[in-house]
C-alpha atoms as a PDB file:
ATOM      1  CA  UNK A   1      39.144  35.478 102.554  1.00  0.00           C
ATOM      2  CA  UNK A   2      42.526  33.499 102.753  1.00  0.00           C
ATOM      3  CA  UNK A   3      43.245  31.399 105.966  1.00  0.00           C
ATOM      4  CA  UNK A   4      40.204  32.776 107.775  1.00  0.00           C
ATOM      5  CA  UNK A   5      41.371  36.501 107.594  1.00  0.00           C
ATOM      6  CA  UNK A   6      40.016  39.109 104.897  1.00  0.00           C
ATOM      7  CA  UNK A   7      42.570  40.001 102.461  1.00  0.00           C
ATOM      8  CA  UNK A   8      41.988  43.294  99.957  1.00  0.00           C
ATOM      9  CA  UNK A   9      41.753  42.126  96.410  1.00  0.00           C
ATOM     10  CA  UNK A  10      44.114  43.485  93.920  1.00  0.00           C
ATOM     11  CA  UNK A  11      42.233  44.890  91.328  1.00  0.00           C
ATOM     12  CA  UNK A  12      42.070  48.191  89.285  1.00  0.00           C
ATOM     13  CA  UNK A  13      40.547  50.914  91.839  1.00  0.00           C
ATOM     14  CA  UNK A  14      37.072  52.814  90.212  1.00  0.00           C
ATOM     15  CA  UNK A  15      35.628  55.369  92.186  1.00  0.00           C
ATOM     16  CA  UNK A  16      32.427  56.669  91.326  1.00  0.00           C
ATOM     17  CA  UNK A  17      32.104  60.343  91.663  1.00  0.00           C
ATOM     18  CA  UNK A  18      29.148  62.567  90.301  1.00  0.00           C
ATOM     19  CA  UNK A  19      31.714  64.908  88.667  1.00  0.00           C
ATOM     20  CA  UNK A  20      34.725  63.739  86.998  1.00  0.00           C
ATOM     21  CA  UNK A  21      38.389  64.741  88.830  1.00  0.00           C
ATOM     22  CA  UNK A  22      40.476  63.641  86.060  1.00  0.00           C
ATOM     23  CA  UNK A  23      42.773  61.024  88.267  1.00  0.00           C
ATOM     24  CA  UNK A  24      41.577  58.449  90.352  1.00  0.00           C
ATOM     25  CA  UNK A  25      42.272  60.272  93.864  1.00  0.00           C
ATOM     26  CA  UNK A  26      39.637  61.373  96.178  1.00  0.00           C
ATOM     27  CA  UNK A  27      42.705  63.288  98.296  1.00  0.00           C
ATOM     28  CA  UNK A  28      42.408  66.366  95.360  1.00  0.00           C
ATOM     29  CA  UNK A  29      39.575  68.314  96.952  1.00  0.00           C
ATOM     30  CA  UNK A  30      40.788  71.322  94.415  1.00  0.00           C
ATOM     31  CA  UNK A  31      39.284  68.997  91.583  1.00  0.00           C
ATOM     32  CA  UNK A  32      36.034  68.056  93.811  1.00  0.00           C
ATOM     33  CA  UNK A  33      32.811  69.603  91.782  1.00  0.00           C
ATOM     34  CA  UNK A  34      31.164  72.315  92.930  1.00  0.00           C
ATOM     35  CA  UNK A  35      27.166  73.641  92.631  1.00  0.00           C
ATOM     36  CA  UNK A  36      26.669  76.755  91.203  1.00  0.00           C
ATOM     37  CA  UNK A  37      22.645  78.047  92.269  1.00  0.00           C
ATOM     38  CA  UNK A  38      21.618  80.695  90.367  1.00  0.00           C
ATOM     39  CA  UNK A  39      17.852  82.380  89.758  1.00  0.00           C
ATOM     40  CA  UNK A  40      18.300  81.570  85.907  1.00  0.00           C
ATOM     41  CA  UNK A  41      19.434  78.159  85.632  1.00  0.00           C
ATOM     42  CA  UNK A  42      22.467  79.209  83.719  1.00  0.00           C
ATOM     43  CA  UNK A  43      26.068  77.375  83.746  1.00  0.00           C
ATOM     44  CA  UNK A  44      28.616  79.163  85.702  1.00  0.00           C
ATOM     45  CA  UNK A  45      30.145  81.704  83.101  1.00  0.00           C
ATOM     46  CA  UNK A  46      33.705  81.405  84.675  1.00  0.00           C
ATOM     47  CA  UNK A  47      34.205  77.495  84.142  1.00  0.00           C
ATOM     48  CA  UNK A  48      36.374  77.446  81.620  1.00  0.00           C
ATOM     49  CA  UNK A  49      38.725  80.277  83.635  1.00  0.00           C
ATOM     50  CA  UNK A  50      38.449  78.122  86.841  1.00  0.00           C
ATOM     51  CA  UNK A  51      40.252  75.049  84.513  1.00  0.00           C
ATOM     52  CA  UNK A  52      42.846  77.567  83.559  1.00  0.00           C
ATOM     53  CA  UNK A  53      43.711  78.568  87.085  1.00  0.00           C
ATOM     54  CA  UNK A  54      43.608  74.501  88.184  1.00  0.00           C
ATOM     55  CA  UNK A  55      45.644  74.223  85.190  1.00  0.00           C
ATOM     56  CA  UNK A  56      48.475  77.145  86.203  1.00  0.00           C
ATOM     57  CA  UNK A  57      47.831  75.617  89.497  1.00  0.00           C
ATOM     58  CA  UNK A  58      49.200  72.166  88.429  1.00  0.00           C
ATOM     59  CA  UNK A  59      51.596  74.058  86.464  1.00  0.00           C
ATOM     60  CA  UNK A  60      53.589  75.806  88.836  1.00  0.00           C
ATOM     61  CA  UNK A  61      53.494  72.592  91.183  1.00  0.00           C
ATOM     62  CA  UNK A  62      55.496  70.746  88.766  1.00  0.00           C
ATOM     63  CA  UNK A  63      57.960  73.695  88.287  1.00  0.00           C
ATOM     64  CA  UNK A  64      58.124  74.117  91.991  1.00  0.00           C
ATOM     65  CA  UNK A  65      59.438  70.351  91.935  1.00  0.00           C
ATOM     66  CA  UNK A  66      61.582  70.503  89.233  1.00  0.00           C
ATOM     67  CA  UNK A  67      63.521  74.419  90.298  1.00  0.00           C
ATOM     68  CA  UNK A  68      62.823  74.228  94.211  1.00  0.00           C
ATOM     69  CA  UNK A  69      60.395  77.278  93.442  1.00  0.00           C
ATOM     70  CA  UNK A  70      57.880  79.213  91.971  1.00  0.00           C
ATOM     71  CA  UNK A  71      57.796  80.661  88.211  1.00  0.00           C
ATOM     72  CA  UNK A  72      57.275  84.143  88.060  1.00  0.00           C
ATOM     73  CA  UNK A  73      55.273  83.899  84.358  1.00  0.00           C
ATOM     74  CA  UNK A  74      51.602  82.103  84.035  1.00  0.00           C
ATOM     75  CA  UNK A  75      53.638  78.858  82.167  1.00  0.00           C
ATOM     76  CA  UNK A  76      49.803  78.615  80.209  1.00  0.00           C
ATOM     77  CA  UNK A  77      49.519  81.788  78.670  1.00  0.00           C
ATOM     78  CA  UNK A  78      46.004  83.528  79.752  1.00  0.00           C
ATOM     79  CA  UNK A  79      45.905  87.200  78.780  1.00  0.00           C
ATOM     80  CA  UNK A  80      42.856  87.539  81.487  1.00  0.00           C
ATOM     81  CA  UNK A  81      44.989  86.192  84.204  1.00  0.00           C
ATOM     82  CA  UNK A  82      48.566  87.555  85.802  1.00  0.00           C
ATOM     83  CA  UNK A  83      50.636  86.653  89.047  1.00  0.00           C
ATOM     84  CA  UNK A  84      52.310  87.974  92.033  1.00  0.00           C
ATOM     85  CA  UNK A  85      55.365  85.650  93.515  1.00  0.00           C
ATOM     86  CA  UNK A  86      57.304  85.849  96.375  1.00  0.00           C
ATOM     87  CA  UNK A  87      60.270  83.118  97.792  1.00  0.00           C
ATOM     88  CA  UNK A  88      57.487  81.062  99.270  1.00  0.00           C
ATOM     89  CA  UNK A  89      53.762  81.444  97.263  1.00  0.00           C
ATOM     90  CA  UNK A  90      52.061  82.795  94.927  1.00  0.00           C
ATOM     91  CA  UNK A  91      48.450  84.082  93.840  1.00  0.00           C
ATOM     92  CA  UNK A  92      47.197  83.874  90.220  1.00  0.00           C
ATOM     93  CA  UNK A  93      44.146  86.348  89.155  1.00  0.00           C
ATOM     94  CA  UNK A  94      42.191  86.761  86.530  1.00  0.00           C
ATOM     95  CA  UNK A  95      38.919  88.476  85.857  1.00  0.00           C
ATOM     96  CA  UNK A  96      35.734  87.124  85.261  1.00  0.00           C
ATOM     97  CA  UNK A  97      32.222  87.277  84.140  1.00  0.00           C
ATOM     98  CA  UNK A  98      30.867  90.145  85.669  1.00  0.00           C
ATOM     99  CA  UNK A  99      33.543  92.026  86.958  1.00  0.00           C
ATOM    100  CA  UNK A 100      34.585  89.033  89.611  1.00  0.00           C
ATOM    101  CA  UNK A 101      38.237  88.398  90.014  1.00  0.00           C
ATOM    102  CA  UNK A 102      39.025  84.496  90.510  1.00  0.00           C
ATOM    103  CA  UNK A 103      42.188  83.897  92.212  1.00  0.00           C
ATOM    104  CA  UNK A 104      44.285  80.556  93.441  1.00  0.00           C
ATOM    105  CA  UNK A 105      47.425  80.291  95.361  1.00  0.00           C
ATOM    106  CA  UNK A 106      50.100  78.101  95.801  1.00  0.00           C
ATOM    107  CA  UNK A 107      48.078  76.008  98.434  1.00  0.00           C
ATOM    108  CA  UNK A 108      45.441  75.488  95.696  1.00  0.00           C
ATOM    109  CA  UNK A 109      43.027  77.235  97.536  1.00  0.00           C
ATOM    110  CA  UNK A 110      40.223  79.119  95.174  1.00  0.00           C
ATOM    111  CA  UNK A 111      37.936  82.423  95.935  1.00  0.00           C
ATOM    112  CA  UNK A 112      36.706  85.332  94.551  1.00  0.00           C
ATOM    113  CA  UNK A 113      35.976  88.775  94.366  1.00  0.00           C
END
C-alpha cells in the first residue's frame, strides 16, 4: 500500500501453468496444452507435427508483418505438410499418424481430419 491506496508491485511476472507456452502470455490460447485420452495410455503420435504447424504458424505471422501478406512456401521446410494462400489467409496441412490430416490457418485455429 502507498498513501492508503493499493499500488501493483513492479516485479518480474511468473505465471504458473501446468504446460509450458514458451512466453509469459496467457492471451496465446494456440500454445494452451491440450489432453489427449486414449484406451492405451500412449502420447499423442502427432506432437511433434502440431509444433511444426505452431511453428509455420508463427512463421507466416512475422512475414505477414514484415510484406503486408502471406508467403506462399512453408518458410520451415516440412515435406509432410503443404499450403494453400489466397490475398487474405491461408491453411497449412499435413498428414498424420493414422491417416489424420492436421491443419492451421492464418487465425491460428487447429483441427483435424
Amino acid at each position: 500500500m502507498v498513501d492508503g491506496r493499493y499500488v501493483k508491485r513492479k516485479a518480474p511476472e511468473h505465471n504458473w501453468v501446468w504446460s509450458p507456452q514458451g512466453a509469459i502470455n496467457m492471451h496465446m490460447p494456440e500454445r494452451w496444452g491440450t489432453l489427449h485420452f486414449t484406451s492405451d495410455g500412449g502420447a499423442d503420435p502427432d506432437e511433434s507435427l502440431r509444433e511444426m504447424l505452431r511453428a509455420q504458424y508463427y512463421a507466416q505471422r512475422r512475414y505477414h508483418e514484415q510484406n503486408g501478406r502471406y508467403s506462399d512456401a512453408l518458410i520451415i521446410a516440412d515435406p509432410r505438410a503443404s499450403i494453400r494462400v489466397t490475398d487474405s489467409m491461408y491453411e497449412i496441412t499435413a498428414r498424420g499418424a493414422g491417416g489424420r490430416v492436421l491443419h492451421i490457418n492464418h487465425e491460428g485455429r487447429t483441427w483435424e481430419s
